[in-house]
PDB file of N, CA and C in Angstrom:
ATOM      1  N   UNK A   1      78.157  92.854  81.717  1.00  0.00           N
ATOM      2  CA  UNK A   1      77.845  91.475  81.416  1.00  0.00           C
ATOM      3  C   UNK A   1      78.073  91.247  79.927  1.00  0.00           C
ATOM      4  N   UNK A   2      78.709  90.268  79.624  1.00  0.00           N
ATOM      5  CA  UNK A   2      79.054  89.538  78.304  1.00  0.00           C
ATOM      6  C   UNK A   2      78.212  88.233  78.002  1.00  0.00           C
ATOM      7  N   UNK A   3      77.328  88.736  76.825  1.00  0.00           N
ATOM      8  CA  UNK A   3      76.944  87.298  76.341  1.00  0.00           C
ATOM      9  C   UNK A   3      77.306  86.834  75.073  1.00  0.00           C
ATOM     10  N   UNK A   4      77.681  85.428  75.097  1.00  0.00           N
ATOM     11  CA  UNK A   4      78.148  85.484  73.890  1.00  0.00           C
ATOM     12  C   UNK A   4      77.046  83.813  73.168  1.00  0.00           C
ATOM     13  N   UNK A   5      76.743  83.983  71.453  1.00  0.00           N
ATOM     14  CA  UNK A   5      75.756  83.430  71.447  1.00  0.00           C
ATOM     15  C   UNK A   5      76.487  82.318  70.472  1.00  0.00           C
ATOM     16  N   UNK A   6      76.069  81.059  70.495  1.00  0.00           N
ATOM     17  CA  UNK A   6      77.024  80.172  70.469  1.00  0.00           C
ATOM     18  C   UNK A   6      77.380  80.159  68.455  1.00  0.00           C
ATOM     19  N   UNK A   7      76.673  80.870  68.002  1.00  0.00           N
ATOM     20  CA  UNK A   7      77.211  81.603  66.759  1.00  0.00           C
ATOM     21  C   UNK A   7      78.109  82.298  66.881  1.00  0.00           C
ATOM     22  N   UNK A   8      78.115  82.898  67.592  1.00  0.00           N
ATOM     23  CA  UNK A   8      79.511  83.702  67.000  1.00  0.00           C
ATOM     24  C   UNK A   8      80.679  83.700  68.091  1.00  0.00           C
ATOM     25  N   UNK A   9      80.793  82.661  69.151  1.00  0.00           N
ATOM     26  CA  UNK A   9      81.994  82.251  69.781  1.00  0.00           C
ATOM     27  C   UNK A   9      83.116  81.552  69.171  1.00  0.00           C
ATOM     28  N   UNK A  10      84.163  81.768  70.064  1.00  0.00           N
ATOM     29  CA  UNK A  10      85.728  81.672  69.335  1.00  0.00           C
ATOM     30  C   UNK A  10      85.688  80.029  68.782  1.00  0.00           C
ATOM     31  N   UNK A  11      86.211  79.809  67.835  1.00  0.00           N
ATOM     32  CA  UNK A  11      86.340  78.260  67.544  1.00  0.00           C
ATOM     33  C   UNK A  11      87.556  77.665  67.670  1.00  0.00           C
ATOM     34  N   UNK A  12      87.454  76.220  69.110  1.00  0.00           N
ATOM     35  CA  UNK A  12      88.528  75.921  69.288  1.00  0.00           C
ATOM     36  C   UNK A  12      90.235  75.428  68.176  1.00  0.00           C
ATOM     37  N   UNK A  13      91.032  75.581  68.523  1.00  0.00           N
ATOM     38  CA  UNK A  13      91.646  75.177  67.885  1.00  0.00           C
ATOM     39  C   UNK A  13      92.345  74.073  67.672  1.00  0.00           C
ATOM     40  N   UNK A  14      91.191  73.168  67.577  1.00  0.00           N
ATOM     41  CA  UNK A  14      91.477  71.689  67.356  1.00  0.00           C
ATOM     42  C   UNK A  14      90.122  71.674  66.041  1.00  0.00           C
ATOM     43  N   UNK A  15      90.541  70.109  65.502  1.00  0.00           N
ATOM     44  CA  UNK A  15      89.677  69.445  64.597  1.00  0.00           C
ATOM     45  C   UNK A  15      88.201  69.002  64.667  1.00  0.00           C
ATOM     46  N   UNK A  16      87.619  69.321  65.804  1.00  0.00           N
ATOM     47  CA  UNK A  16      86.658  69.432  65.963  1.00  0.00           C
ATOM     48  C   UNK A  16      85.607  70.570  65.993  1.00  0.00           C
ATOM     49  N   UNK A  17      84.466  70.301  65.829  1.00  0.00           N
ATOM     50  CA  UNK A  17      83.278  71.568  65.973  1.00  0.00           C
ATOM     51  C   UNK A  17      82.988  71.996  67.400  1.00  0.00           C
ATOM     52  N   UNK A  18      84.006  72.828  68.365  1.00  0.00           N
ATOM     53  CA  UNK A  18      83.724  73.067  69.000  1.00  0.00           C
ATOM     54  C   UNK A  18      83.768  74.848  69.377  1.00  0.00           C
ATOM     55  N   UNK A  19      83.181  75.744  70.232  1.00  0.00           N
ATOM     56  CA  UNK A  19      83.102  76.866  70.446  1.00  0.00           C
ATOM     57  C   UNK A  19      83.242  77.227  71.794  1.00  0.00           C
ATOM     58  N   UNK A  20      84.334  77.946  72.035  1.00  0.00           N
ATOM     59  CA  UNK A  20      84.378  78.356  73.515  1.00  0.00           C
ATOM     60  C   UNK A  20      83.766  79.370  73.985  1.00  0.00           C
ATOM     61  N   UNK A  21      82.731  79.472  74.416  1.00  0.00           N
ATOM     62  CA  UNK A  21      81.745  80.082  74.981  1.00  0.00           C
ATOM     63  C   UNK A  21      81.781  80.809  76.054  1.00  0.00           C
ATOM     64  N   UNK A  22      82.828  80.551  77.351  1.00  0.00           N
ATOM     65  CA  UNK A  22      83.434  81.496  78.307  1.00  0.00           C
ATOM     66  C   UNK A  22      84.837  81.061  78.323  1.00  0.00           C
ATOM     67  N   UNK A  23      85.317  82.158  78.792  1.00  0.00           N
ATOM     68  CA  UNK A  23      87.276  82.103  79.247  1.00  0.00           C
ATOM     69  C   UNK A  23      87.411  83.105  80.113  1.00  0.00           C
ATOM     70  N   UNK A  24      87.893  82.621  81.428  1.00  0.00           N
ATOM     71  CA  UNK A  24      88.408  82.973  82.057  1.00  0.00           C
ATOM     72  C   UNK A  24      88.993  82.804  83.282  1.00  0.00           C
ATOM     73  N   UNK A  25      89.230  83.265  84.099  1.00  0.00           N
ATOM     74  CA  UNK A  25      90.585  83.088  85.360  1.00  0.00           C
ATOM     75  C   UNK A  25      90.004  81.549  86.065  1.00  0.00           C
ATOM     76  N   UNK A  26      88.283  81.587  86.414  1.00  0.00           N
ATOM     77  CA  UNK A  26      87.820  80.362  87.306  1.00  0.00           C
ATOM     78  C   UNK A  26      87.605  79.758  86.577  1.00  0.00           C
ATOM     79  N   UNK A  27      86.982  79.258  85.213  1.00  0.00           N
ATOM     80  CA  UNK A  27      86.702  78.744  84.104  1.00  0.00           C
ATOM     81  C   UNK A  27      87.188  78.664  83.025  1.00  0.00           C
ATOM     82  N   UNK A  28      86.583  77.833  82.231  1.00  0.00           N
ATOM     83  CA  UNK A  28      86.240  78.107  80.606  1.00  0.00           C
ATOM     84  C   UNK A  28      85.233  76.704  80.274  1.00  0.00           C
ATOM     85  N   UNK A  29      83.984  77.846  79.355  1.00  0.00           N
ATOM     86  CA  UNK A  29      83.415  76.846  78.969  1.00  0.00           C
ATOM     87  C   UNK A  29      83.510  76.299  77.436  1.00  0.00           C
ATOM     88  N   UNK A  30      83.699  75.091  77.157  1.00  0.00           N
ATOM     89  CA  UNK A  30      83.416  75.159  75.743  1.00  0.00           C
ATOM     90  C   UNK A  30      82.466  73.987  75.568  1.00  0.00           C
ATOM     91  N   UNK A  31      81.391  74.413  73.616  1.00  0.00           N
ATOM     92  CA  UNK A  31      80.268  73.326  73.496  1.00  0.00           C
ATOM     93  C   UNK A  31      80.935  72.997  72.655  1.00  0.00           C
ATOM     94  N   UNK A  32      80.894  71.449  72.958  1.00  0.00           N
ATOM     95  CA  UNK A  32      81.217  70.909  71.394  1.00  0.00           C
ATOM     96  C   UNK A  32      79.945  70.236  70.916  1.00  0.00           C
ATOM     97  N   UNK A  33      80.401  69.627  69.702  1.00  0.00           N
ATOM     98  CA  UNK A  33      79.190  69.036  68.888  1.00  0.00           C
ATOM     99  C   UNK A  33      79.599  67.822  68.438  1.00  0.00           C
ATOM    100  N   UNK A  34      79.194  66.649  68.620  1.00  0.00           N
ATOM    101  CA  UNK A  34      80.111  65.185  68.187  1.00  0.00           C
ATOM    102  C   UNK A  34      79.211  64.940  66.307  1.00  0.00           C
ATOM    103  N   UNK A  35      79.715  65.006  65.435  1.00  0.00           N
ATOM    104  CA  UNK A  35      78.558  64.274  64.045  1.00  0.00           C
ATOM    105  C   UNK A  35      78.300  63.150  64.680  1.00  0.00           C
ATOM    106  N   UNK A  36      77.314  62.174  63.742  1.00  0.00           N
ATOM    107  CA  UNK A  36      77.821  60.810  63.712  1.00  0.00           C
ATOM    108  C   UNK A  36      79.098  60.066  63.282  1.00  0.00           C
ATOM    109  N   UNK A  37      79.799  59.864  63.932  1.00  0.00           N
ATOM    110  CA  UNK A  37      81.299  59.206  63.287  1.00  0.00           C
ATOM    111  C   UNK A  37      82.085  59.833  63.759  1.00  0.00           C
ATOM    112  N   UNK A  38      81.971  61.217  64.358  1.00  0.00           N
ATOM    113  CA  UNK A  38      83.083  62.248  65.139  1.00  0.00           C
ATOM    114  C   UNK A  38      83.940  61.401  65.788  1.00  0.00           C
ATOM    115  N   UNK A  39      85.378  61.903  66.151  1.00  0.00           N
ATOM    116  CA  UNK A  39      86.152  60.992  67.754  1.00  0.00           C
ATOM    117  C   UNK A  39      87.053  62.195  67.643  1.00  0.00           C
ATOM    118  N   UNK A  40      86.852  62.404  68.866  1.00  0.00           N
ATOM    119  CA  UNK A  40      87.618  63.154  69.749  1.00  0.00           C
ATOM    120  C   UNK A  40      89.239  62.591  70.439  1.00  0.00           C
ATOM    121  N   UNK A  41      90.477  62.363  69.719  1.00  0.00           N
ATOM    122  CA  UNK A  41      91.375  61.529  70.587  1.00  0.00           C
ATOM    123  C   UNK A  41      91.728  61.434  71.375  1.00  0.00           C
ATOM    124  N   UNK A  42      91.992  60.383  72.183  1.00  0.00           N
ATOM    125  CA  UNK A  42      92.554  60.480  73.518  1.00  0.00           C
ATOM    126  C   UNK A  42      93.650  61.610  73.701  1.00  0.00           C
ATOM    127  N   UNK A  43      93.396  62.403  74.931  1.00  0.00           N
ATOM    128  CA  UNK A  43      94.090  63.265  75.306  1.00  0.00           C
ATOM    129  C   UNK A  43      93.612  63.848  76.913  1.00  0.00           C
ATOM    130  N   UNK A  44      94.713  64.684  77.224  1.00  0.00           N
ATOM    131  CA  UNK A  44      94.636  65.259  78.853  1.00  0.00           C
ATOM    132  C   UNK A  44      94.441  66.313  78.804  1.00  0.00           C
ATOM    133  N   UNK A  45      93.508  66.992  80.491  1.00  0.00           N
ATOM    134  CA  UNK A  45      94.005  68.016  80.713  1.00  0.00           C
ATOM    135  C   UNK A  45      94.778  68.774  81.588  1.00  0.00           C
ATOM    136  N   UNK A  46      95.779  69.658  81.695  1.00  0.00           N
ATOM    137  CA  UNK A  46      96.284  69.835  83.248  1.00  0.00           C
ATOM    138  C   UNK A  46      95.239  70.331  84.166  1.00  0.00           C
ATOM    139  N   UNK A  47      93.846  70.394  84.018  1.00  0.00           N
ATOM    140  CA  UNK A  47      93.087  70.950  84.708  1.00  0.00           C
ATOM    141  C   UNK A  47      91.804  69.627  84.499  1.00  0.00           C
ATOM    142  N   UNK A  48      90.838  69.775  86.149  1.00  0.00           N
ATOM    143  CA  UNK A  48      90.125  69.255  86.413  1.00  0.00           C
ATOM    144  C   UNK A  48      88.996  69.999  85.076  1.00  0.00           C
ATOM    145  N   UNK A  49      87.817  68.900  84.727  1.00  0.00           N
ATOM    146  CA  UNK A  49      87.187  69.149  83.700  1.00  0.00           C
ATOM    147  C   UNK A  49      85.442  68.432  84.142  1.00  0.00           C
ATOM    148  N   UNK A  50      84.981  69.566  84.194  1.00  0.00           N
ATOM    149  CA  UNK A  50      83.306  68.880  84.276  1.00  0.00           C
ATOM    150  C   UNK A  50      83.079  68.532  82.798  1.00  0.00           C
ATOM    151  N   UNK A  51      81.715  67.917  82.540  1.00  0.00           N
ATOM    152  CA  UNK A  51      81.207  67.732  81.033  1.00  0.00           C
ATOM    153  C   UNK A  51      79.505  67.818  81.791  1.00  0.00           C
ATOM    154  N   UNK A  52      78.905  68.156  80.988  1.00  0.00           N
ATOM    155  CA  UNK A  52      77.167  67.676  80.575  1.00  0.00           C
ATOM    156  C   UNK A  52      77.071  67.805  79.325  1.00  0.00           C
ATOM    157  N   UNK A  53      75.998  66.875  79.239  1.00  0.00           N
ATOM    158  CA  UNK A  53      75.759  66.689  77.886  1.00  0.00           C
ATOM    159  C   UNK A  53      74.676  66.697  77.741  1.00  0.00           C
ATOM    160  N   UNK A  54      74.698  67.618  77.121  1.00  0.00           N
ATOM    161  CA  UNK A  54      73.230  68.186  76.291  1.00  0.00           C
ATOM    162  C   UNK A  54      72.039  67.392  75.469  1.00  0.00           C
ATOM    163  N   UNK A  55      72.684  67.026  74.390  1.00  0.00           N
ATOM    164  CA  UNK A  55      71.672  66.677  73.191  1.00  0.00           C
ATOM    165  C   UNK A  55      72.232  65.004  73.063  1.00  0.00           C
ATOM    166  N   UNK A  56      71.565  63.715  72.744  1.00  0.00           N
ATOM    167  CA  UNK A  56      72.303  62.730  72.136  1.00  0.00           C
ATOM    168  C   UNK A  56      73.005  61.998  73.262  1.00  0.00           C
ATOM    169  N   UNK A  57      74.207  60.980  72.483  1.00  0.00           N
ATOM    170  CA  UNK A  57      74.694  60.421  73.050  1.00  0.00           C
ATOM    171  C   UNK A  57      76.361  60.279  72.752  1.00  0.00           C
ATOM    172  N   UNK A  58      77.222  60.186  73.424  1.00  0.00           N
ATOM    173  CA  UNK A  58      78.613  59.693  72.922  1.00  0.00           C
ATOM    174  C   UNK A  58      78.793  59.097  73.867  1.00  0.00           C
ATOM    175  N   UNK A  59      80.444  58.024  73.447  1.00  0.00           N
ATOM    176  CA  UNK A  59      81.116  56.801  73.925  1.00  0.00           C
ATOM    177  C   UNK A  59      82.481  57.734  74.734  1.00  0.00           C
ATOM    178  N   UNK A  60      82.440  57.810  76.409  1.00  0.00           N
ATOM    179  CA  UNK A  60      83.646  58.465  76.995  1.00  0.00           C
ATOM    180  C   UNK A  60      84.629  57.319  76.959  1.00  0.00           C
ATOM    181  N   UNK A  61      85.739  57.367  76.331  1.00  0.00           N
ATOM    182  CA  UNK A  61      87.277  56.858  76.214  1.00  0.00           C
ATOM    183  C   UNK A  61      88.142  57.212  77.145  1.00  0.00           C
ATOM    184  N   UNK A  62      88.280  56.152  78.060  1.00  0.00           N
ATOM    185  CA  UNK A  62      89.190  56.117  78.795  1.00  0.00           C
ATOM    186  C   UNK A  62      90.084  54.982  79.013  1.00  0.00           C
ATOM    187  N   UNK A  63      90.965  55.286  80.072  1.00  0.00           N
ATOM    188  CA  UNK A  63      92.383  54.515  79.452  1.00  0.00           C
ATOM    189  C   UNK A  63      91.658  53.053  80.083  1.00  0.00           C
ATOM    190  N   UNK A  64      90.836  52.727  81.674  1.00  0.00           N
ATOM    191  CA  UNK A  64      90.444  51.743  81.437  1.00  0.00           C
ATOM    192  C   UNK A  64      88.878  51.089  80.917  1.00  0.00           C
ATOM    193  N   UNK A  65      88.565  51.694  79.673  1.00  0.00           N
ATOM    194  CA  UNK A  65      87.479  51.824  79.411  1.00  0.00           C
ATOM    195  C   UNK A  65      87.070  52.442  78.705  1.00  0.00           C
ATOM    196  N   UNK A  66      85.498  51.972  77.964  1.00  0.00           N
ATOM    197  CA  UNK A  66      84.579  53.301  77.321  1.00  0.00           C
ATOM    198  C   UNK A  66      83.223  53.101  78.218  1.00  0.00           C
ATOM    199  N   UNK A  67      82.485  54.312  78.006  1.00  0.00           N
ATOM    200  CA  UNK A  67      81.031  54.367  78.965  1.00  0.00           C
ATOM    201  C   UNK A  67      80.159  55.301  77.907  1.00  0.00           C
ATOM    202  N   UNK A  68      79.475  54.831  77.618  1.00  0.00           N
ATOM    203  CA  UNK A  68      78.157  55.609  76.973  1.00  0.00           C
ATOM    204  C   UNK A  68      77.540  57.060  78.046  1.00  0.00           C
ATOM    205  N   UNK A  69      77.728  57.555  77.545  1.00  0.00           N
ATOM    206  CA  UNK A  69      77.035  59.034  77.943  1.00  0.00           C
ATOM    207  C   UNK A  69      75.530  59.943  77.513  1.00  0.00           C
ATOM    208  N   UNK A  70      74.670  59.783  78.266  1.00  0.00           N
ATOM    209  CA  UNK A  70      73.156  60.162  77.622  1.00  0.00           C
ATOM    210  C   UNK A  70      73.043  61.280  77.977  1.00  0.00           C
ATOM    211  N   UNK A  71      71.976  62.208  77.199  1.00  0.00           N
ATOM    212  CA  UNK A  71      72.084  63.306  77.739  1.00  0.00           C
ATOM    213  C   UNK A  71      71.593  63.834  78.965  1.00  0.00           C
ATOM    214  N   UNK A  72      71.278  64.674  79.463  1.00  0.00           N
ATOM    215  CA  UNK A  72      71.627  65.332  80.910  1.00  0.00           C
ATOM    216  C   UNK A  72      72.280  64.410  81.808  1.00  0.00           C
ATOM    217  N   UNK A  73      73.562  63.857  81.309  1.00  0.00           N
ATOM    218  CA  UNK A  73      74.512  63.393  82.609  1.00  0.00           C
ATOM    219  C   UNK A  73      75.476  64.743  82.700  1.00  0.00           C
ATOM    220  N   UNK A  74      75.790  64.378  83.742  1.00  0.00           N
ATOM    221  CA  UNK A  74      76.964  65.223  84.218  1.00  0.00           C
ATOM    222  C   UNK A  74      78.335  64.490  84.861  1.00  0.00           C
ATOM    223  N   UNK A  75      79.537  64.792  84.762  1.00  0.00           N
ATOM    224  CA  UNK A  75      80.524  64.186  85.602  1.00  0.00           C
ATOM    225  C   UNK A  75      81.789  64.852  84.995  1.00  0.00           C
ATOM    226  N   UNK A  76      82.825  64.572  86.484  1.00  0.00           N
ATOM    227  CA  UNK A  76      84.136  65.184  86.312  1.00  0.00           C
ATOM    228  C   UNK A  76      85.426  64.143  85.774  1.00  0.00           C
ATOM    229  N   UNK A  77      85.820  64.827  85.706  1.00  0.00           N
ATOM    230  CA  UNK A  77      87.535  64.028  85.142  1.00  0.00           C
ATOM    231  C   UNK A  77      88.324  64.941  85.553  1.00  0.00           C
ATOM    232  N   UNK A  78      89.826  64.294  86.504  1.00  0.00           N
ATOM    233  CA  UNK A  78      90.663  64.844  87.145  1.00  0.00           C
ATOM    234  C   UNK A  78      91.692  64.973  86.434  1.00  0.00           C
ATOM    235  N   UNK A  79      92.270  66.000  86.103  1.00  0.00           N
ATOM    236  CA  UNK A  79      93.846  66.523  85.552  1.00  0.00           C
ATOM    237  C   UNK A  79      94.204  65.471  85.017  1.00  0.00           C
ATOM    238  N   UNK A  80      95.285  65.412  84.251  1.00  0.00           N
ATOM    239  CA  UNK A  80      96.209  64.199  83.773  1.00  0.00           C
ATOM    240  C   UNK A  80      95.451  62.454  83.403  1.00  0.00           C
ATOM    241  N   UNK A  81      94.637  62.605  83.614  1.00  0.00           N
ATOM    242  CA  UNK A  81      93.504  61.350  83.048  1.00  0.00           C
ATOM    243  C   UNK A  81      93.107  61.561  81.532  1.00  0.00           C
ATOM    244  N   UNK A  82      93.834  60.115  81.290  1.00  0.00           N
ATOM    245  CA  UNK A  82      93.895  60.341  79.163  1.00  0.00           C
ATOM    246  C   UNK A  82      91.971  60.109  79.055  1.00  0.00           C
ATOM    247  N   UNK A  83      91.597  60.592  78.169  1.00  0.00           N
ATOM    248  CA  UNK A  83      90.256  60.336  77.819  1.00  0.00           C
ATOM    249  C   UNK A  83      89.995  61.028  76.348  1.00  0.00           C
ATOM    250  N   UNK A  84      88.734  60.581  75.762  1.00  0.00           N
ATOM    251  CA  UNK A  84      88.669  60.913  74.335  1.00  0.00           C
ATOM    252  C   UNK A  84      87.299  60.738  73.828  1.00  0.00           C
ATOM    253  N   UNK A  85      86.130  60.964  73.077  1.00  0.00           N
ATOM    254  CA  UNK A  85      84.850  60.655  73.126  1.00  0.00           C
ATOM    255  C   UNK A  85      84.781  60.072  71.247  1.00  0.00           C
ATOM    256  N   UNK A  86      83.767  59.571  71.578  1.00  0.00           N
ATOM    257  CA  UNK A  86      83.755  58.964  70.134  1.00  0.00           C
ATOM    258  C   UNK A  86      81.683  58.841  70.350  1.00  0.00           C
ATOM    259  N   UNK A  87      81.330  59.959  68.197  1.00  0.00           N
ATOM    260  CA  UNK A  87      79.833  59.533  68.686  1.00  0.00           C
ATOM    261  C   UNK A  87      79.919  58.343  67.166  1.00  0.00           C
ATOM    262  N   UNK A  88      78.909  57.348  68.081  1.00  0.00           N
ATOM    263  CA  UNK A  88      78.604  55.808  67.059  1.00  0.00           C
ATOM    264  C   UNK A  88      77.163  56.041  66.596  1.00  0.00           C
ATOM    265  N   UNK A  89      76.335  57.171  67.486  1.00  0.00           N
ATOM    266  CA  UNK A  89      74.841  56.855  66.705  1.00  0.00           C
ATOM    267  C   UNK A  89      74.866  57.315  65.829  1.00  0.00           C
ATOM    268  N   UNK A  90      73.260  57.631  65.354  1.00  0.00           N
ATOM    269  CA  UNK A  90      72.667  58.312  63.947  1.00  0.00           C
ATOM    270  C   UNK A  90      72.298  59.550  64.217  1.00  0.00           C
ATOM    271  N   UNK A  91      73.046  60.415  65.491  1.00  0.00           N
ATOM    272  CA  UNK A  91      72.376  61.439  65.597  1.00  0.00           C
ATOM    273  C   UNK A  91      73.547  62.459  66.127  1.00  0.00           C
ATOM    274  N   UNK A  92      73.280  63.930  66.096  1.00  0.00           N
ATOM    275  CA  UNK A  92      74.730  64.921  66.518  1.00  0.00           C
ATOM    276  C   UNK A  92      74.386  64.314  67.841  1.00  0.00           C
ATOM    277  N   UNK A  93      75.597  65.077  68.956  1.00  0.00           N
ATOM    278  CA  UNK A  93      75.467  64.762  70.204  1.00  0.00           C
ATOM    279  C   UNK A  93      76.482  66.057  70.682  1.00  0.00           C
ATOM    280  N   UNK A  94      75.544  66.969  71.381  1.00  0.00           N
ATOM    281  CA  UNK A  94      75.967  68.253  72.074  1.00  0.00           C
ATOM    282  C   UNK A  94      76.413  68.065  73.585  1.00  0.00           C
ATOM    283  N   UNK A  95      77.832  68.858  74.023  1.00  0.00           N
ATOM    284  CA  UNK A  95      78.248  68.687  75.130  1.00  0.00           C
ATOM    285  C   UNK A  95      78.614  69.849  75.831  1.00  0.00           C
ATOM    286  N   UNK A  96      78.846  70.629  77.159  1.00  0.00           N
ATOM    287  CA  UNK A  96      79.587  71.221  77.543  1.00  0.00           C
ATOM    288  C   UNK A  96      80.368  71.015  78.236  1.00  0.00           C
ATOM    289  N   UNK A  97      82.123  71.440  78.435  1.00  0.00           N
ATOM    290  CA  UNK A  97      83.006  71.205  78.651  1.00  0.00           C
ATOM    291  C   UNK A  97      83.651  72.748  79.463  1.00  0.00           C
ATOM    292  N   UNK A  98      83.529  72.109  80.838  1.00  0.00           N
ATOM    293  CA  UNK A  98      83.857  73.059  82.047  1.00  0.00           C
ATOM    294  C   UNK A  98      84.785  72.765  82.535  1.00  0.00           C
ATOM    295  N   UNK A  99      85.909  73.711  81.981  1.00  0.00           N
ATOM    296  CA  UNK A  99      87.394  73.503  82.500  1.00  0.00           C
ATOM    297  C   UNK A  99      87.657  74.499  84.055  1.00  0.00           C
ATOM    298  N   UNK A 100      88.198  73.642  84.835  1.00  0.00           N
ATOM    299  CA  UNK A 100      88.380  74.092  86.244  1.00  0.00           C
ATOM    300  C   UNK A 100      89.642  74.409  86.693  1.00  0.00           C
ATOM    301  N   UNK A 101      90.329  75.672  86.130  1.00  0.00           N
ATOM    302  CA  UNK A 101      91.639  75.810  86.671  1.00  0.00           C
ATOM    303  C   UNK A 101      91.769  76.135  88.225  1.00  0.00           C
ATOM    304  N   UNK A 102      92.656  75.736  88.821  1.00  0.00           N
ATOM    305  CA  UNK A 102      93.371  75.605  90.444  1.00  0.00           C
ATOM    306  C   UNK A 102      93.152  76.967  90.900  1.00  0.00           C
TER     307      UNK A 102
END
């Protein structure tokens, strides 16, 4: 068994504060962390993608739409669906991001 503690997991390689926390064949998890003012840009994945969100709140960006996200929601987004998060409050806003390869 591997634990890994969210100190010292790999840091994605994008512009954001995020840490991938598991990788592998059925998964990958990664936490991100939104500041206040963070945005995440619109972008895809080729893979189905859960989220919960932990701590706070962020704005989900999608192509028809944005939706406020509180914490302990949960929900999926299917492959190839542009989306992007943006946080507007006064507070961080913690997420996990459960990638579902085929």
């Amino acid at each position: 068994m591997k634990i890994t503690a969210l100190s010292d997991a790999p840091v994605v390689p994008f512009n954001i504060d995020g840490k991938i926390m598991f990788s592998g064949s059925r998964a990958e998890i990664v936490h991100l962390t939104l500041a206040p003012g963070d945005k995440l840009e619109m972008h895809d994945n080729p893979v189905d993608v859960v989220f919960y969100m932990l701590q706070g709140s962020s704005f989900l960006l999608l192509g028809e739409g944005e939706k406020e996200i509180t914490a302990d929601s949960c929900f999926e987004i299917r492959s190839g669906i542009l989306r992007g998060w943006e946080n507007r409050g006064r507070e961080k806003s913690r997420l996990l991001v459960i990638k579902l390869p085929d």
